[in-house]
Each structure stands twice: as structure tokens, then as C-alpha cells.
C-alpha atoms as a PDB file:
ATOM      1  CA  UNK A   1      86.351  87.127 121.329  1.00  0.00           C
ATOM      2  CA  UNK A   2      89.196  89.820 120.933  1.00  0.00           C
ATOM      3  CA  UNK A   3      91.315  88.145 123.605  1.00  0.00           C
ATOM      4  CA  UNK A   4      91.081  84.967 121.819  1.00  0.00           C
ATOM      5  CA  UNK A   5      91.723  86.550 118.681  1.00  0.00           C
ATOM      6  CA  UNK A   6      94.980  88.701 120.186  1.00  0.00           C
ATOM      7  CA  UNK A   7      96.250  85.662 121.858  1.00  0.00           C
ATOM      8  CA  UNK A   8      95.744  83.909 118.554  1.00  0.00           C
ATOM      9  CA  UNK A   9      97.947  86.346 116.332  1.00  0.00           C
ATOM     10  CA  UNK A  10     100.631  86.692 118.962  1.00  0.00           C
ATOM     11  CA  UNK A  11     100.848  82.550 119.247  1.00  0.00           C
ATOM     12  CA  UNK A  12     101.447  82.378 115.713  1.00  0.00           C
ATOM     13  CA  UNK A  13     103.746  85.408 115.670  1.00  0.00           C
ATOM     14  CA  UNK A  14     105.848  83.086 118.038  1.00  0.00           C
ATOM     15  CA  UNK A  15     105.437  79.840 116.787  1.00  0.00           C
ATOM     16  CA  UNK A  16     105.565  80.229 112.308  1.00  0.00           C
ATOM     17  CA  UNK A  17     105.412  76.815 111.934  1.00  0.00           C
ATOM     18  CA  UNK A  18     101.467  77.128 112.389  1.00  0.00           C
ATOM     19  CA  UNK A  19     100.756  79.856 110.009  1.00  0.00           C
ATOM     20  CA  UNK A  20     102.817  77.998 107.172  1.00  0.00           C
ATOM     21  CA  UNK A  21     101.232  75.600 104.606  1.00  0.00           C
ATOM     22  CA  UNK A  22     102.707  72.951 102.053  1.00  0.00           C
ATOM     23  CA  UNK A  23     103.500  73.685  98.168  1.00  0.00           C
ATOM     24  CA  UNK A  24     104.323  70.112  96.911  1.00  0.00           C
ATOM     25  CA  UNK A  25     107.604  69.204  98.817  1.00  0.00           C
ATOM     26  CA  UNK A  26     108.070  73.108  99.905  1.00  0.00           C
ATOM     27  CA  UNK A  27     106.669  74.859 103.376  1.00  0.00           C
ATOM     28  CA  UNK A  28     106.159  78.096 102.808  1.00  0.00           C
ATOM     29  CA  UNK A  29     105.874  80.372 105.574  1.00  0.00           C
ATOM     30  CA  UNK A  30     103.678  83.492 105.799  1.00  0.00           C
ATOM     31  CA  UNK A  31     104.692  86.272 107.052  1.00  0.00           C
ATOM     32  CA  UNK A  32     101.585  88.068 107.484  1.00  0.00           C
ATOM     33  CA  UNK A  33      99.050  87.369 110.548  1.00  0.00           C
ATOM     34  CA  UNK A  34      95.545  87.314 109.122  1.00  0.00           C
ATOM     35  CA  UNK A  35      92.621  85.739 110.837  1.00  0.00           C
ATOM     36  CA  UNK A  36      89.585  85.066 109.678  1.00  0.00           C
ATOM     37  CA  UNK A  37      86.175  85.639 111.626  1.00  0.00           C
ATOM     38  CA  UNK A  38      83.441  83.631 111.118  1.00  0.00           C
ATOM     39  CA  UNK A  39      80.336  85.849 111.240  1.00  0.00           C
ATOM     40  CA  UNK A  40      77.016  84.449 111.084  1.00  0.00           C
ATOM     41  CA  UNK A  41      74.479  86.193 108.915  1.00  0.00           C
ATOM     42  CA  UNK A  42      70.499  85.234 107.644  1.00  0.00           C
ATOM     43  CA  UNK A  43      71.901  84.408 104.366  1.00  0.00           C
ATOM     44  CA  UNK A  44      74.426  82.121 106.173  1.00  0.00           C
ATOM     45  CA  UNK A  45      78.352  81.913 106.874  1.00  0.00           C
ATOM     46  CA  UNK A  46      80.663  84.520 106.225  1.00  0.00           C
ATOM     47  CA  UNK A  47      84.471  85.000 107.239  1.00  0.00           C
ATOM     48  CA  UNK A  48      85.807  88.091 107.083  1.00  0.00           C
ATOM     49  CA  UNK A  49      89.657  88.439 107.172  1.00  0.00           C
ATOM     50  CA  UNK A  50      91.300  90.671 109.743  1.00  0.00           C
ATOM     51  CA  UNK A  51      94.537  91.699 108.044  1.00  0.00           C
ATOM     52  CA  UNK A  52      98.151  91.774 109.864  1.00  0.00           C
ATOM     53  CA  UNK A  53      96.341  90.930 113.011  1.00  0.00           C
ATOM     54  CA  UNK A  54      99.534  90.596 115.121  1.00  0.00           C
ATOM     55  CA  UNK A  55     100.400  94.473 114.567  1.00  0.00           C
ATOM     56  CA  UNK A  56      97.016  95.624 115.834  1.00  0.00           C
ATOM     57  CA  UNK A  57      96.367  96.733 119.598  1.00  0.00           C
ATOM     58  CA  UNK A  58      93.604  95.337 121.666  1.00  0.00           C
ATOM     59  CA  UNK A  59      91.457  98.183 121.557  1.00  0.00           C
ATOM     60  CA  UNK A  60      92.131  98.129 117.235  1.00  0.00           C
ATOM     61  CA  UNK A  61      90.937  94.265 117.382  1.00  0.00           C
ATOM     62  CA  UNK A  62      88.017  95.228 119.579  1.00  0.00           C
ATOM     63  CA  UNK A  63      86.870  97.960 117.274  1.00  0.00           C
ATOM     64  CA  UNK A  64      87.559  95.514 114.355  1.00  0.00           C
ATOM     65  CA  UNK A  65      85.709  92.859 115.373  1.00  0.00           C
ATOM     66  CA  UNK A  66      82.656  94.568 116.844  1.00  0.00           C
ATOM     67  CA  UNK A  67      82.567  95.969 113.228  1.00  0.00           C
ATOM     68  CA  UNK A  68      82.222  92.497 111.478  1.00  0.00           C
END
């Protein structure tokens, strides 16, 4: 899970076009990496947001997902 999620923030740390989104006729690109991890719980689906994802280092993303 953390490799996919590290591969995942450094992707779209390369390649902005995929972590923009449409306003009207304007793209507006984010500058912030966030992902969000879909956590299953009794009550149901949850998806917690890991913030500035691209700036973390593996063993940060490990910790942070083993936490959710």
C-alpha cells in the first residue's frame, strides 16, 4: 500500500495535469499532493486524507498509513 501510495504522489508531482480539476472554462491546478485512503470500518467507508503526500518519506507514509 505505501509504495503505491509514494509512487502515486511522486507521479502526480511530475505530471500536474492529473491533480488539476475544471472551474467552468478554467483548470486550476493544485499545488498540494493529498491522497485520500479509503479505510474500511463496521460502520462503513471512510477516506482519510494524507496531506502534502509528495513531501513525506517512505517510512513517514508507512507510519501514516498503518495509522489510518
Amino acid at each position: 500500500m505505501t509504495f503505491i501510495a509514494r509512487a502515486t504522489a511522486l507521479t502526480i508531482r511530475d505530471f500536474p495535469v492529473v491533480n488539476a480539476s475544471l472551474d467552468g472554462d478554467q483548470i486550476i491546478f493544485r499545488r498540494e499532493i493529498n491522497l485520500g485512503v479509503a479505510v474500511a470500518l463496521e460502520q462503513g467507508l471512510i477516506v482519510p486524507v494524507i496531506r502534502r503526500a509528495d513531501e513525506r518519506s517512505m517510512l513517514d507514509l508507512c507510519r501514516t498509513v498503518q495509522d489510518l
